[in-house]
PDB file of N, CA and C in Angstrom:
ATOM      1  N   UNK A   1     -24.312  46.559  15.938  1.00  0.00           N
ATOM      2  CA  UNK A   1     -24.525  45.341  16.659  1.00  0.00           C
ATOM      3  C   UNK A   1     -25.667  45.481  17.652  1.00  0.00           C
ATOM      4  N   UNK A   2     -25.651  46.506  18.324  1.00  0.00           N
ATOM      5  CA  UNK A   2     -26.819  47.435  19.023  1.00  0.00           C
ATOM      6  C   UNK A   2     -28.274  47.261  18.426  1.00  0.00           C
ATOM      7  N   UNK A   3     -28.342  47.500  17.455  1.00  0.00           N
ATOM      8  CA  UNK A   3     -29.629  47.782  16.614  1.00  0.00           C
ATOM      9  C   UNK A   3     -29.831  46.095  15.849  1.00  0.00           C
ATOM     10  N   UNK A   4     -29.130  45.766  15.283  1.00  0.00           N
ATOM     11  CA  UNK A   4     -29.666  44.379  14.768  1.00  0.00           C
ATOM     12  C   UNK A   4     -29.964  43.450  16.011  1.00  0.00           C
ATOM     13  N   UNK A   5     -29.284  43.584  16.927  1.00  0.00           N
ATOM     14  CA  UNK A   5     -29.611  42.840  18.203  1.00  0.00           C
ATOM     15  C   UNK A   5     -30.775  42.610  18.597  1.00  0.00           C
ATOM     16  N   UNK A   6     -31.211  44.116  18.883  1.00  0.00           N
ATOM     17  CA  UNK A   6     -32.597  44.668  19.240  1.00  0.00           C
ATOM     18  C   UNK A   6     -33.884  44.404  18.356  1.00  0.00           C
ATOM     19  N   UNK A   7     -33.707  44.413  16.922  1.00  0.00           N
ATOM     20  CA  UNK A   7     -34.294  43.990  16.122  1.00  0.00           C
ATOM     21  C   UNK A   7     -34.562  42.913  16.066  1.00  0.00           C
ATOM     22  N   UNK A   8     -33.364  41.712  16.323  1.00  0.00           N
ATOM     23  CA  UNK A   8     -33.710  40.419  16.164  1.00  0.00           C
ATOM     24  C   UNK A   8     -34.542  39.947  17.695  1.00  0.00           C
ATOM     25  N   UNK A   9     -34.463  40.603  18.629  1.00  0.00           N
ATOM     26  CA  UNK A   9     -34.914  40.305  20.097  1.00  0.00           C
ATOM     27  C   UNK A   9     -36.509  40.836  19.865  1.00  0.00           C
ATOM     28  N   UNK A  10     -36.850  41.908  18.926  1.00  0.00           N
ATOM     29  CA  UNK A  10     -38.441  42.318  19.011  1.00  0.00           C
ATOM     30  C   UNK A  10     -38.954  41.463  17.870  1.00  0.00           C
ATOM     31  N   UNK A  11     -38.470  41.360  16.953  1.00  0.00           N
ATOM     32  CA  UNK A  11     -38.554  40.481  15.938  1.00  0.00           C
ATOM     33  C   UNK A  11     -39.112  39.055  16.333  1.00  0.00           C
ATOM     34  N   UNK A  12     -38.803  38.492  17.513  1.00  0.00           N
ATOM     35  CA  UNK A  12     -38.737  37.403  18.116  1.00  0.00           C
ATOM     36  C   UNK A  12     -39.894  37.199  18.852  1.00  0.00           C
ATOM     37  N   UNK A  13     -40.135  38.492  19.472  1.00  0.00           N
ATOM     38  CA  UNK A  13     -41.264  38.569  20.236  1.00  0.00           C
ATOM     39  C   UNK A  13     -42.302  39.189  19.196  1.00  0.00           C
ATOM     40  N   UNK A  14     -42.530  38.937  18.101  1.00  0.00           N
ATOM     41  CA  UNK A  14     -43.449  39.819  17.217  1.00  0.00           C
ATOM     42  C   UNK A  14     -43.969  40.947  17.433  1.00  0.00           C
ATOM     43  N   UNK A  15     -42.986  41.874  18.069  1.00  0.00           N
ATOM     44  CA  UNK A  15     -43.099  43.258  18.283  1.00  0.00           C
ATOM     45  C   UNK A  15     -43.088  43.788  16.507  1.00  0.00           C
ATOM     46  N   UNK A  16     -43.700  44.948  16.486  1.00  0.00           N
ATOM     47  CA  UNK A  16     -43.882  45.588  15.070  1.00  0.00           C
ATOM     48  C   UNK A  16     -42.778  46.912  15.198  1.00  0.00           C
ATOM     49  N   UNK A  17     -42.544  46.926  16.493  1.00  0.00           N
ATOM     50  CA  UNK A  17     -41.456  48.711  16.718  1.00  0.00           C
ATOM     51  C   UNK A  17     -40.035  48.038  15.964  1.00  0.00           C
ATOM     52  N   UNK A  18     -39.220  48.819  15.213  1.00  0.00           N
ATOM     53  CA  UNK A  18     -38.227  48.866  14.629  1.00  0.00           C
ATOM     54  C   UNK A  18     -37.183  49.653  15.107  1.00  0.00           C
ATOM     55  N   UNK A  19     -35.748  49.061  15.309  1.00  0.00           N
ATOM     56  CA  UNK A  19     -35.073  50.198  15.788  1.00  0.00           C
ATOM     57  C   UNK A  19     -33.824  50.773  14.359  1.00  0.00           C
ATOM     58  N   UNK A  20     -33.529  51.787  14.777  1.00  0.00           N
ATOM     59  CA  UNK A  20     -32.613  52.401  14.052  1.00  0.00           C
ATOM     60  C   UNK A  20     -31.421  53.214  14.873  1.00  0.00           C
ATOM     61  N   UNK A  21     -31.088  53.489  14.084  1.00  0.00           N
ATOM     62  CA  UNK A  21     -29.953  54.970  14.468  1.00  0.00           C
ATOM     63  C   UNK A  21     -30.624  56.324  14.098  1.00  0.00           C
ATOM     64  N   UNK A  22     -31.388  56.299  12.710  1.00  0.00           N
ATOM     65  CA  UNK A  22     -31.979  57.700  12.152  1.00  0.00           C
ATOM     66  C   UNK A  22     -33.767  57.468  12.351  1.00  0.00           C
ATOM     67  N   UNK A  23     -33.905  58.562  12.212  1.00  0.00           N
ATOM     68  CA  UNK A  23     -35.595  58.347  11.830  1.00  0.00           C
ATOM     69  C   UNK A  23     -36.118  58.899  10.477  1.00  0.00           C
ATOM     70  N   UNK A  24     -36.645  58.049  10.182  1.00  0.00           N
ATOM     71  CA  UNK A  24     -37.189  57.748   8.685  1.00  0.00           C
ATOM     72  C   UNK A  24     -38.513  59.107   8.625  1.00  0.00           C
ATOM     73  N   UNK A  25     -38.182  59.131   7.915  1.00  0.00           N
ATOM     74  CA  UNK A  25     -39.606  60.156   6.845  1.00  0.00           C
ATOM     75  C   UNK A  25     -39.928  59.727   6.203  1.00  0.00           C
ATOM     76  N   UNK A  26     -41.814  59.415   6.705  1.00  0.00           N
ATOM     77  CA  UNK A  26     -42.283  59.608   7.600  1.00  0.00           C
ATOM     78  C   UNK A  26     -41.919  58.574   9.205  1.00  0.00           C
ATOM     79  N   UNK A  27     -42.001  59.215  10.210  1.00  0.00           N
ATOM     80  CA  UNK A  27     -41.323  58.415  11.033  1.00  0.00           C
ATOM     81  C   UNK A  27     -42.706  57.097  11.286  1.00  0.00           C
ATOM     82  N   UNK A  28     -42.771  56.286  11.526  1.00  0.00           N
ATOM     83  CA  UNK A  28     -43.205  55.068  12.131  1.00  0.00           C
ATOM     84  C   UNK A  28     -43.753  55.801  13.568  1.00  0.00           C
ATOM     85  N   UNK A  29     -44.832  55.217  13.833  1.00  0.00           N
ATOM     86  CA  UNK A  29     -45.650  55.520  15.170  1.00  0.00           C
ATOM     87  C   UNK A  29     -44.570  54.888  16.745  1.00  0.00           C
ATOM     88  N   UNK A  30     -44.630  53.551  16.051  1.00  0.00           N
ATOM     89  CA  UNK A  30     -43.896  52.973  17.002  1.00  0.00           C
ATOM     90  C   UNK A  30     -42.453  52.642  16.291  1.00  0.00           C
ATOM     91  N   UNK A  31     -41.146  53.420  17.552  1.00  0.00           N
ATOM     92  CA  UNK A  31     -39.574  53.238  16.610  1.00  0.00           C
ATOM     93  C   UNK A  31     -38.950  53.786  17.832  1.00  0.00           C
ATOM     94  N   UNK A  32     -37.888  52.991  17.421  1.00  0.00           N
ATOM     95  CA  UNK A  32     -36.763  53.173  18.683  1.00  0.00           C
ATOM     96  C   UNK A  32     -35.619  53.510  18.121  1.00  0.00           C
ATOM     97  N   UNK A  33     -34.699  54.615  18.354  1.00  0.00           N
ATOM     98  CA  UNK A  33     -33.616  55.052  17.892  1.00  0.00           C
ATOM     99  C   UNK A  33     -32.247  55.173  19.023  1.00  0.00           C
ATOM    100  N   UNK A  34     -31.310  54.280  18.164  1.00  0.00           N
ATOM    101  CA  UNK A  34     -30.345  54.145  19.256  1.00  0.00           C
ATOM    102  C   UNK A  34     -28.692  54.867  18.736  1.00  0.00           C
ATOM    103  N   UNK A  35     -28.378  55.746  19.601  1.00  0.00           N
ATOM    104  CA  UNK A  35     -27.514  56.714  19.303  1.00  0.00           C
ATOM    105  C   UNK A  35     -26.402  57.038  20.628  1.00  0.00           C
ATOM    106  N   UNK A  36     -25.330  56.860  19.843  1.00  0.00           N
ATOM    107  CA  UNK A  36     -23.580  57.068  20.857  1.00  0.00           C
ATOM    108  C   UNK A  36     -23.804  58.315  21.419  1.00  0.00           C
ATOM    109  N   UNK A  37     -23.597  58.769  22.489  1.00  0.00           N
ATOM    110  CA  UNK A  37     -23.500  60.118  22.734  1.00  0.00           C
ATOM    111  C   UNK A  37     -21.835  59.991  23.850  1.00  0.00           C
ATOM    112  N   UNK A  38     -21.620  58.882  23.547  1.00  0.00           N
ATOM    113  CA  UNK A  38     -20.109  59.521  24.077  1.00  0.00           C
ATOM    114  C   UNK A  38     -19.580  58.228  24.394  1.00  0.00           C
ATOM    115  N   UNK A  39     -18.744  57.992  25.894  1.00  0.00           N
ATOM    116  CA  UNK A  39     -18.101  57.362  26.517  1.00  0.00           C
ATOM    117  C   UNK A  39     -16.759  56.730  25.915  1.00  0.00           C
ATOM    118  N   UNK A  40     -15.999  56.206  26.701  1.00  0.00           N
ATOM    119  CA  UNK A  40     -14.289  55.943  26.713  1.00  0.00           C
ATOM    120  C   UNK A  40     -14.265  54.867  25.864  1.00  0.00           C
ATOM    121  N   UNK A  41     -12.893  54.640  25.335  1.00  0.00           N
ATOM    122  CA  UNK A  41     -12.348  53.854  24.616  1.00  0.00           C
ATOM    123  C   UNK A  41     -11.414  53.546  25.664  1.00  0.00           C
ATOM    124  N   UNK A  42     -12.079  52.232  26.543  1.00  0.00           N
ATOM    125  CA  UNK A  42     -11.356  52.100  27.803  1.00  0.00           C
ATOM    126  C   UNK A  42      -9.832  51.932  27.626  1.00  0.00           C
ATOM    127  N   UNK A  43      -9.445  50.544  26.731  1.00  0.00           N
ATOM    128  CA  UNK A  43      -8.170  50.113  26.420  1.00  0.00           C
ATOM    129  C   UNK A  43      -8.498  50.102  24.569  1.00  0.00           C
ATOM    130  N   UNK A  44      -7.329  49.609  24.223  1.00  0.00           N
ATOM    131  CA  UNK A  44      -7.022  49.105  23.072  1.00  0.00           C
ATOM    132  C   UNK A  44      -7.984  47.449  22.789  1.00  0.00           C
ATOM    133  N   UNK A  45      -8.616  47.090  23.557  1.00  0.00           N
ATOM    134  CA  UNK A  45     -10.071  46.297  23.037  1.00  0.00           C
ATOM    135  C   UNK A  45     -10.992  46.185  23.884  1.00  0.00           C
ATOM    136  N   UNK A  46     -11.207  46.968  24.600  1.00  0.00           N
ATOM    137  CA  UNK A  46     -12.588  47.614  25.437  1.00  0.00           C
ATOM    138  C   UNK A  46     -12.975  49.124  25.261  1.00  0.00           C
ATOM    139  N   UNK A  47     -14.467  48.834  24.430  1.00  0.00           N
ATOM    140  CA  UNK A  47     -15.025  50.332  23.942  1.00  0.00           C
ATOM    141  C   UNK A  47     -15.910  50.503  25.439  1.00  0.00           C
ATOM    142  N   UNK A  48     -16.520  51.234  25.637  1.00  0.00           N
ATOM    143  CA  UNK A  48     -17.282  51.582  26.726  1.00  0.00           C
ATOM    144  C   UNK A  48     -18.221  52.777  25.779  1.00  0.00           C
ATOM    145  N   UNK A  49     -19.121  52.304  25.288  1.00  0.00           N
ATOM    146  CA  UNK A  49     -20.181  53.464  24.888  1.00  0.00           C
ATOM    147  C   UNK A  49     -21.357  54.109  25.796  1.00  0.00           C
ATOM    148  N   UNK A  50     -21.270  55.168  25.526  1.00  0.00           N
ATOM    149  CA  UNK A  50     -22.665  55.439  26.519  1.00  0.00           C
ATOM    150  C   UNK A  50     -23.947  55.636  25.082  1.00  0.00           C
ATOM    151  N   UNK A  51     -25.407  55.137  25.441  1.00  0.00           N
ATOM    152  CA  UNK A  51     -26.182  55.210  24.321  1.00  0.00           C
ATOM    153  C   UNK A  51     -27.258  56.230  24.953  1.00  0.00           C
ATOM    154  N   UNK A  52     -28.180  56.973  24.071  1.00  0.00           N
ATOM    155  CA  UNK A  52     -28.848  57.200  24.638  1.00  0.00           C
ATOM    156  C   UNK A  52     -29.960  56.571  23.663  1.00  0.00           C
ATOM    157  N   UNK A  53     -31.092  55.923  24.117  1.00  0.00           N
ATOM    158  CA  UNK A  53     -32.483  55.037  23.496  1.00  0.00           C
ATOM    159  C   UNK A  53     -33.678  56.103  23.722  1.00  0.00           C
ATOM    160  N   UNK A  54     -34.443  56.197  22.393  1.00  0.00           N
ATOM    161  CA  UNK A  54     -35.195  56.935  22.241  1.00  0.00           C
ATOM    162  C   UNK A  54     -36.731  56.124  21.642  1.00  0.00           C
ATOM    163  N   UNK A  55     -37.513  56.017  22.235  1.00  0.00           N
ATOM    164  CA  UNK A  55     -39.114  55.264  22.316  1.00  0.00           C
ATOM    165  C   UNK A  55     -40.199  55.829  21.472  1.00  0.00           C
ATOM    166  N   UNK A  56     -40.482  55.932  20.736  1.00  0.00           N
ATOM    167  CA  UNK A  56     -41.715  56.671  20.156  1.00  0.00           C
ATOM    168  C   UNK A  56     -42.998  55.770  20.282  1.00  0.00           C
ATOM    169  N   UNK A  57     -44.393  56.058  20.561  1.00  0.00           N
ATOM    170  CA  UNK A  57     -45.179  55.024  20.355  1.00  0.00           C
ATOM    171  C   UNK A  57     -46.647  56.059  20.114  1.00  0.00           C
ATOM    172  N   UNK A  58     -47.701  55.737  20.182  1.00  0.00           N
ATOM    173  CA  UNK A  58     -48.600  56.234  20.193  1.00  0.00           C
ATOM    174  C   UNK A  58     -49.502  57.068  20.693  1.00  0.00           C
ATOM    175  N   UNK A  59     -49.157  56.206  22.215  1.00  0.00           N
ATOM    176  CA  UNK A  59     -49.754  57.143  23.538  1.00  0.00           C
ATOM    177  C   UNK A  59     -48.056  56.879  24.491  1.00  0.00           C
ATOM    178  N   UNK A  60     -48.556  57.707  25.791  1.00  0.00           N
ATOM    179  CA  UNK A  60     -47.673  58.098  26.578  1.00  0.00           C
ATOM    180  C   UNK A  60     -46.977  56.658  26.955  1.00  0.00           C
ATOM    181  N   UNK A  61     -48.352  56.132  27.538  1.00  0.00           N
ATOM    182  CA  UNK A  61     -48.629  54.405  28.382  1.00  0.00           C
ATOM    183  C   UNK A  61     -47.558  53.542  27.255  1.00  0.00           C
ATOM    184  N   UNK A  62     -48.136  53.339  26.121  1.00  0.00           N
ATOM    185  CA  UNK A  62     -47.558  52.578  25.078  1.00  0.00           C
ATOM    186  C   UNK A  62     -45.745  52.592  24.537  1.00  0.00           C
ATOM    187  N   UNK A  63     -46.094  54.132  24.784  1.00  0.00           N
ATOM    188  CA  UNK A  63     -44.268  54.286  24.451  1.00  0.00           C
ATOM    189  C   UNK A  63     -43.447  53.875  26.303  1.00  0.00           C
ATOM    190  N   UNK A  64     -43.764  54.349  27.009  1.00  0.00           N
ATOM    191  CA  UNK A  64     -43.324  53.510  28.340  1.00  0.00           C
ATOM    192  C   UNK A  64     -43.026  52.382  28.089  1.00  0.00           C
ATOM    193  N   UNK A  65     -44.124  51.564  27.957  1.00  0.00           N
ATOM    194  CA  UNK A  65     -44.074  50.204  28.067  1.00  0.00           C
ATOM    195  C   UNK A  65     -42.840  50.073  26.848  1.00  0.00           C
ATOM    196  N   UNK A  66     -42.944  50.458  25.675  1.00  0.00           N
ATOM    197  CA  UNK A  66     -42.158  49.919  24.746  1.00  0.00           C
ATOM    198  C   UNK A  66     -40.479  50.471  25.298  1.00  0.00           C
ATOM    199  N   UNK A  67     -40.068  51.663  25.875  1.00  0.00           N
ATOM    200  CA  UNK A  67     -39.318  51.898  26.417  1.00  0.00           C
ATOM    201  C   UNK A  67     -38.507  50.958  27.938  1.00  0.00           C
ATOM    202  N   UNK A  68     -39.773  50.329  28.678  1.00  0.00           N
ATOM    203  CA  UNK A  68     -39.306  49.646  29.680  1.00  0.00           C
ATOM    204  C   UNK A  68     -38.870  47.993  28.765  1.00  0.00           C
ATOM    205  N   UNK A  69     -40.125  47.305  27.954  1.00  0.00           N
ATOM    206  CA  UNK A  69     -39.216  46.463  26.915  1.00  0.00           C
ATOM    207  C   UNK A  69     -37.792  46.671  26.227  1.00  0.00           C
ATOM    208  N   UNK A  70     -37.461  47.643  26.011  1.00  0.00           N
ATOM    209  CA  UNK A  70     -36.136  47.779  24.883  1.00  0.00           C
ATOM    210  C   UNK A  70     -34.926  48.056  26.348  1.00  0.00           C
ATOM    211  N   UNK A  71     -35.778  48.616  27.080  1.00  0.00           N
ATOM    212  CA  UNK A  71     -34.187  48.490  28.442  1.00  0.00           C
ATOM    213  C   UNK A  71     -34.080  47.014  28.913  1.00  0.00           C
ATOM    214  N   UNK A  72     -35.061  46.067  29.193  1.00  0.00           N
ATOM    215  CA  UNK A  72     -34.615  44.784  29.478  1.00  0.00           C
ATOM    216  C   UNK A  72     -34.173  43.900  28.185  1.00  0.00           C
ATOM    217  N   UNK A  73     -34.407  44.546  27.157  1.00  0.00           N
ATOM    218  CA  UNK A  73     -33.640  43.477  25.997  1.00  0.00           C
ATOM    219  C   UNK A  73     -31.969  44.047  26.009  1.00  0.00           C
ATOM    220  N   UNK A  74     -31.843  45.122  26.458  1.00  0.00           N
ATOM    221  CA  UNK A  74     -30.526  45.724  26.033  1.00  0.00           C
ATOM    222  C   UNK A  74     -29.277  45.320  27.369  1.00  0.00           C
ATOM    223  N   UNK A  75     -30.181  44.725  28.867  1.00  0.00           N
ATOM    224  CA  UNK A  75     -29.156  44.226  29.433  1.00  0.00           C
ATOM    225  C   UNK A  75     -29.098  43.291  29.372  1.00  0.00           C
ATOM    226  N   UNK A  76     -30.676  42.386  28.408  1.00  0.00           N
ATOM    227  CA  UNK A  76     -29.994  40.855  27.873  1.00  0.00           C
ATOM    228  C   UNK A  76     -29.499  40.819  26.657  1.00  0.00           C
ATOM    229  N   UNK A  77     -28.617  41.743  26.030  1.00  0.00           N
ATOM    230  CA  UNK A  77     -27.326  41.399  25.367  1.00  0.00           C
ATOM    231  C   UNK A  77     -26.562  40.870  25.377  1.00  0.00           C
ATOM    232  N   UNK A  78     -26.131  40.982  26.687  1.00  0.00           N
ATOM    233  CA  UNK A  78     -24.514  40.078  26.298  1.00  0.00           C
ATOM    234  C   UNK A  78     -25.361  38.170  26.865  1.00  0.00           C
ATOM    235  N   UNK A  79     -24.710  38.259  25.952  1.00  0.00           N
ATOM    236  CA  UNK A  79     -24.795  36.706  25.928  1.00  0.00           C
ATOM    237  C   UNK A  79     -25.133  36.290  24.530  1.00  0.00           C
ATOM    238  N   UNK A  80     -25.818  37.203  23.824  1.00  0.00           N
ATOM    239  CA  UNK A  80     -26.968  36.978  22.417  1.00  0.00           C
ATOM    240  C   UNK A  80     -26.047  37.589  21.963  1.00  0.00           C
ATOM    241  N   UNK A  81     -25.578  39.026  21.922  1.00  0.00           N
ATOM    242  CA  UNK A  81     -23.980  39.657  20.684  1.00  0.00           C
ATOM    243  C   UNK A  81     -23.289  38.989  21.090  1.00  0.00           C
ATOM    244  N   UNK A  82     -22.285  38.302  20.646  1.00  0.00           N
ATOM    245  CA  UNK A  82     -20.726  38.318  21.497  1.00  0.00           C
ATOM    246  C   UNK A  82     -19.898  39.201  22.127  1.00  0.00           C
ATOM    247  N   UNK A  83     -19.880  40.512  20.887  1.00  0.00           N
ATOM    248  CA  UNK A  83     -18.776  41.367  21.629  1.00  0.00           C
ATOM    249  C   UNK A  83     -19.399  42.285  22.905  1.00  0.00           C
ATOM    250  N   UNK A  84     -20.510  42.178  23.432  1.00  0.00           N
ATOM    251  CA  UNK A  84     -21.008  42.813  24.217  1.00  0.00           C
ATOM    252  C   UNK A  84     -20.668  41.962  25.241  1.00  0.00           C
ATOM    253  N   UNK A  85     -20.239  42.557  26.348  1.00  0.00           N
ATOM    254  CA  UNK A  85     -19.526  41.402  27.198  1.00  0.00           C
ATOM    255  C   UNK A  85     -20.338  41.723  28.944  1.00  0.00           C
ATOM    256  N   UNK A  86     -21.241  43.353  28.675  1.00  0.00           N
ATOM    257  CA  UNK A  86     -22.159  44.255  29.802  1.00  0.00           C
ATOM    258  C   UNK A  86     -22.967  45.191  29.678  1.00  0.00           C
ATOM    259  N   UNK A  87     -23.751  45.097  30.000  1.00  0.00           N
ATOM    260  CA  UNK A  87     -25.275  46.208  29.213  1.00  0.00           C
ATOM    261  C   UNK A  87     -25.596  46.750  31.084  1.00  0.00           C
ATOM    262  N   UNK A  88     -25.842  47.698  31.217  1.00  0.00           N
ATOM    263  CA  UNK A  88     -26.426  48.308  32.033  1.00  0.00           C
ATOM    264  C   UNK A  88     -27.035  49.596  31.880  1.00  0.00           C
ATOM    265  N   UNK A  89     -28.449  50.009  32.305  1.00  0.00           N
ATOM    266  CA  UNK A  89     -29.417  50.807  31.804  1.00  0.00           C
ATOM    267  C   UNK A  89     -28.792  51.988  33.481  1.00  0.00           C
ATOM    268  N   UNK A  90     -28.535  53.264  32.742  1.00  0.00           N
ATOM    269  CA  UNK A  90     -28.143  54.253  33.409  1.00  0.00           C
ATOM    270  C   UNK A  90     -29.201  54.963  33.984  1.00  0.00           C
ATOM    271  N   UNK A  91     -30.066  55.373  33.146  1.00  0.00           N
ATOM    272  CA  UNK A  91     -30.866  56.325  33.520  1.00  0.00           C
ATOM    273  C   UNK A  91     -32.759  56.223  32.572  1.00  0.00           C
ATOM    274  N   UNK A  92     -33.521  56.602  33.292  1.00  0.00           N
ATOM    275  CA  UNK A  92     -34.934  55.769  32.704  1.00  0.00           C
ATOM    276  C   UNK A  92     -35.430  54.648  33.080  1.00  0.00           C
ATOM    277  N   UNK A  93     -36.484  54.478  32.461  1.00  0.00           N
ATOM    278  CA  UNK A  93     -36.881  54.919  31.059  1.00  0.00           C
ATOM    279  C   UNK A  93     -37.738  56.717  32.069  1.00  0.00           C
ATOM    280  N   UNK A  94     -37.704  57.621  30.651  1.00  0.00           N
ATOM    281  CA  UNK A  94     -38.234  58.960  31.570  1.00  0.00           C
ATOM    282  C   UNK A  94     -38.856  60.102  30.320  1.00  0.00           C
ATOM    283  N   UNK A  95     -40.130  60.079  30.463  1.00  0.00           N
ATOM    284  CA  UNK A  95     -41.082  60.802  29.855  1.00  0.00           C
ATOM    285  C   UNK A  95     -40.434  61.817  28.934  1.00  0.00           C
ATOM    286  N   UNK A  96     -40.206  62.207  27.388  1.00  0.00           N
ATOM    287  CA  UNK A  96     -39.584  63.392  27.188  1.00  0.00           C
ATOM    288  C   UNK A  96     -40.067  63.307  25.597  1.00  0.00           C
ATOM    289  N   UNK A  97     -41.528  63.917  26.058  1.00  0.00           N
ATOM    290  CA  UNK A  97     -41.950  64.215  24.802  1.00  0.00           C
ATOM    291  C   UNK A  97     -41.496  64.610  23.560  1.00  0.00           C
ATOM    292  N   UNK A  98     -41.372  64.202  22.223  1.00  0.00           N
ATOM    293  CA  UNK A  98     -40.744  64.800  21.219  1.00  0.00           C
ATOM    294  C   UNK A  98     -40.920  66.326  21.016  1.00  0.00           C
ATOM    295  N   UNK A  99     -39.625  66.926  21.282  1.00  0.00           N
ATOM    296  CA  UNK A  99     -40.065  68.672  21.208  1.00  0.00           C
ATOM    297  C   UNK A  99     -40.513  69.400  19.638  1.00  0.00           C
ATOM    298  N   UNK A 100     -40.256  68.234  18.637  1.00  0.00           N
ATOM    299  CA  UNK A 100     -40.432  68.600  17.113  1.00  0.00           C
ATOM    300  C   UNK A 100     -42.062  68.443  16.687  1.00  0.00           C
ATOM    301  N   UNK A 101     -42.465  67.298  17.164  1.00  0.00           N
ATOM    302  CA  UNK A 101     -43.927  66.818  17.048  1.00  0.00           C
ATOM    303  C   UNK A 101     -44.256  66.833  18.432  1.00  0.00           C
ATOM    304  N   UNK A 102     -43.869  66.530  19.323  1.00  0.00           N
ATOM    305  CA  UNK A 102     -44.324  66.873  20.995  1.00  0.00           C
ATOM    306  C   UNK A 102     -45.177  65.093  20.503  1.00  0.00           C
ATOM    307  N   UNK A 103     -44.793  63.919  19.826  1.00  0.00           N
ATOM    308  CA  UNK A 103     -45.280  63.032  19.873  1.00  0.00           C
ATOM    309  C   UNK A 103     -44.739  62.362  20.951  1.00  0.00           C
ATOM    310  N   UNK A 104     -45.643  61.214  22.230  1.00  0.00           N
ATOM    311  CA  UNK A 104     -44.961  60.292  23.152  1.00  0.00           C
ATOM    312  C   UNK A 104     -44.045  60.022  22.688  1.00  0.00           C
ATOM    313  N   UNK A 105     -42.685  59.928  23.905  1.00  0.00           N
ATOM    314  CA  UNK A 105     -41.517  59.471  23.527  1.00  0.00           C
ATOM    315  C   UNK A 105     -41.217  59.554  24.965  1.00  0.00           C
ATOM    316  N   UNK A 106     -40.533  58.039  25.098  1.00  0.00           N
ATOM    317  CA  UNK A 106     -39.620  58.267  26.421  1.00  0.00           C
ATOM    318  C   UNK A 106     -37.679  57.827  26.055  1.00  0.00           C
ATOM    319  N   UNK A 107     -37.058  58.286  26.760  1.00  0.00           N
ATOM    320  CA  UNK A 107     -35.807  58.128  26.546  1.00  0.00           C
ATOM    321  C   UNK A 107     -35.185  57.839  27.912  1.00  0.00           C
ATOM    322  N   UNK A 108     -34.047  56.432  27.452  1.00  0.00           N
ATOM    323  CA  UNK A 108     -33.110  56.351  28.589  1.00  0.00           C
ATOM    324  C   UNK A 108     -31.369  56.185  28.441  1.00  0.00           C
ATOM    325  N   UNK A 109     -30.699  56.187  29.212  1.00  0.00           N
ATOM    326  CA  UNK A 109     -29.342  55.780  28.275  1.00  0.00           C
ATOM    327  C   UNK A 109     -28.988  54.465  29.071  1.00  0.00           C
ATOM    328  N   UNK A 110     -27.450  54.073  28.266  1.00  0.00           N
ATOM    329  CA  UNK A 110     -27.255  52.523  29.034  1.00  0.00           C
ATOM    330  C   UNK A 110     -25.603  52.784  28.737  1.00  0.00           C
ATOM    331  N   UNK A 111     -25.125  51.937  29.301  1.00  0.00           N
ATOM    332  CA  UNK A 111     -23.630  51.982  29.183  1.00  0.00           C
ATOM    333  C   UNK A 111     -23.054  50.819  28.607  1.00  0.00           C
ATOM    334  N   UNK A 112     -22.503  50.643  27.384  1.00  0.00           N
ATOM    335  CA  UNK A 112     -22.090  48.979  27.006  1.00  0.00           C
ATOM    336  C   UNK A 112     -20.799  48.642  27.540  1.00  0.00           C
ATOM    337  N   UNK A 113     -19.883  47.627  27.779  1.00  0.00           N
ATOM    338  CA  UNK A 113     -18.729  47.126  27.883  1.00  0.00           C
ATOM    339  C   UNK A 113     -18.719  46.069  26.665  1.00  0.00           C
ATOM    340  N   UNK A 114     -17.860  46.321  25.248  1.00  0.00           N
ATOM    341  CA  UNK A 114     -17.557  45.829  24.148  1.00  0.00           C
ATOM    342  C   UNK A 114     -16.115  45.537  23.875  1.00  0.00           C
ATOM    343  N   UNK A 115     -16.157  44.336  23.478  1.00  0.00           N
ATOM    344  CA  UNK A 115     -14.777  43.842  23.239  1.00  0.00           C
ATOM    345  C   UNK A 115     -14.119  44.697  21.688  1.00  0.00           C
ATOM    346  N   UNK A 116     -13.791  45.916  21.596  1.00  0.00           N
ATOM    347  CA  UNK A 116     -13.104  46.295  20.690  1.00  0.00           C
ATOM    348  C   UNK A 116     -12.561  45.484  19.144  1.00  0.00           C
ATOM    349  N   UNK A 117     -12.229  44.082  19.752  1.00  0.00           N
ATOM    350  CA  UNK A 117     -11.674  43.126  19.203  1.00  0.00           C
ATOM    351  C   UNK A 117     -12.529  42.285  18.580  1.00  0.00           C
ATOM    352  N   UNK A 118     -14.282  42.277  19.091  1.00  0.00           N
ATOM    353  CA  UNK A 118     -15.169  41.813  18.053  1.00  0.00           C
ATOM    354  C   UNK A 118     -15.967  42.011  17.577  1.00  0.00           C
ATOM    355  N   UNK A 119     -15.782  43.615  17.384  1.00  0.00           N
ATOM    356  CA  UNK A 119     -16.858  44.841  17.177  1.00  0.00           C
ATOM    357  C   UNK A 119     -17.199  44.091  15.417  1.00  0.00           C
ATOM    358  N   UNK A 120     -18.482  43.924  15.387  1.00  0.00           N
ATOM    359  CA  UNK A 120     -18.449  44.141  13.518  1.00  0.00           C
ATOM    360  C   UNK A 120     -18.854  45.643  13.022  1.00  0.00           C
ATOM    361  N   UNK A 121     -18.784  45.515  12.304  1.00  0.00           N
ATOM    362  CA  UNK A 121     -19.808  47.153  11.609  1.00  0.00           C
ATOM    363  C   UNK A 121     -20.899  46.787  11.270  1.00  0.00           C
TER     364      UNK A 121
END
């Protein structure tokens, strides 16, 4: 719900960056990868995920910017998913070069509040 969201929000703005969960071979210059790295299963229909968002772009400047874009689309979620009911950006956006290609990349995480109850897959 995360990723089509985001897609349909850059999509909108005729952004060309694509987001995913994996990265494709060959990866895309500009791509955003969005991945669970934890948080509570508050109740029985409140998930609480923590994400961490990962920016790739061309130059340093470019992936920033595309990194500071994808944190303000992700706390205007709720309202656009349904089951997202709170988006808040934890930490970032913050310089962290890819250590595989050492290509620009910045990364931040965010915390969702999701209604369990209208999660789709």
């Amino acid at each position: 719900m995360v990723v089509s969201g985001l897609n349909a929000a850059l999509t909108a703005r005729s952004d060309t960056a694509r987001v995913s969960t994996r990265i494709p071979n060959p990866r895309p210059s500009r791509l955003v990868r969005v991945r669970r790295r934890g948080g509570p299963l508050s109740s029985v229909v409140v998930d609480v995920p923590l994400l961490l968002i990962e920016c790739w772009d061309e130059d340093e400047v470019d992936a920033g910017d595309l990194a500071r874009l994808v944190n303000g689309l992700i706390v205007a979620l709720p309202g656009s998913v349904d089951a997202i009911a709170s988006a808040e950006i934890l930490s970032g956006p913050s310089n962290d070069p890819d250590p595989d290609s050492t290509s620009p990349r910045y990364t931040s995480t965010a915390q969702l509040w999701v209604s369990a109850a209208k999660e789709s897959t």
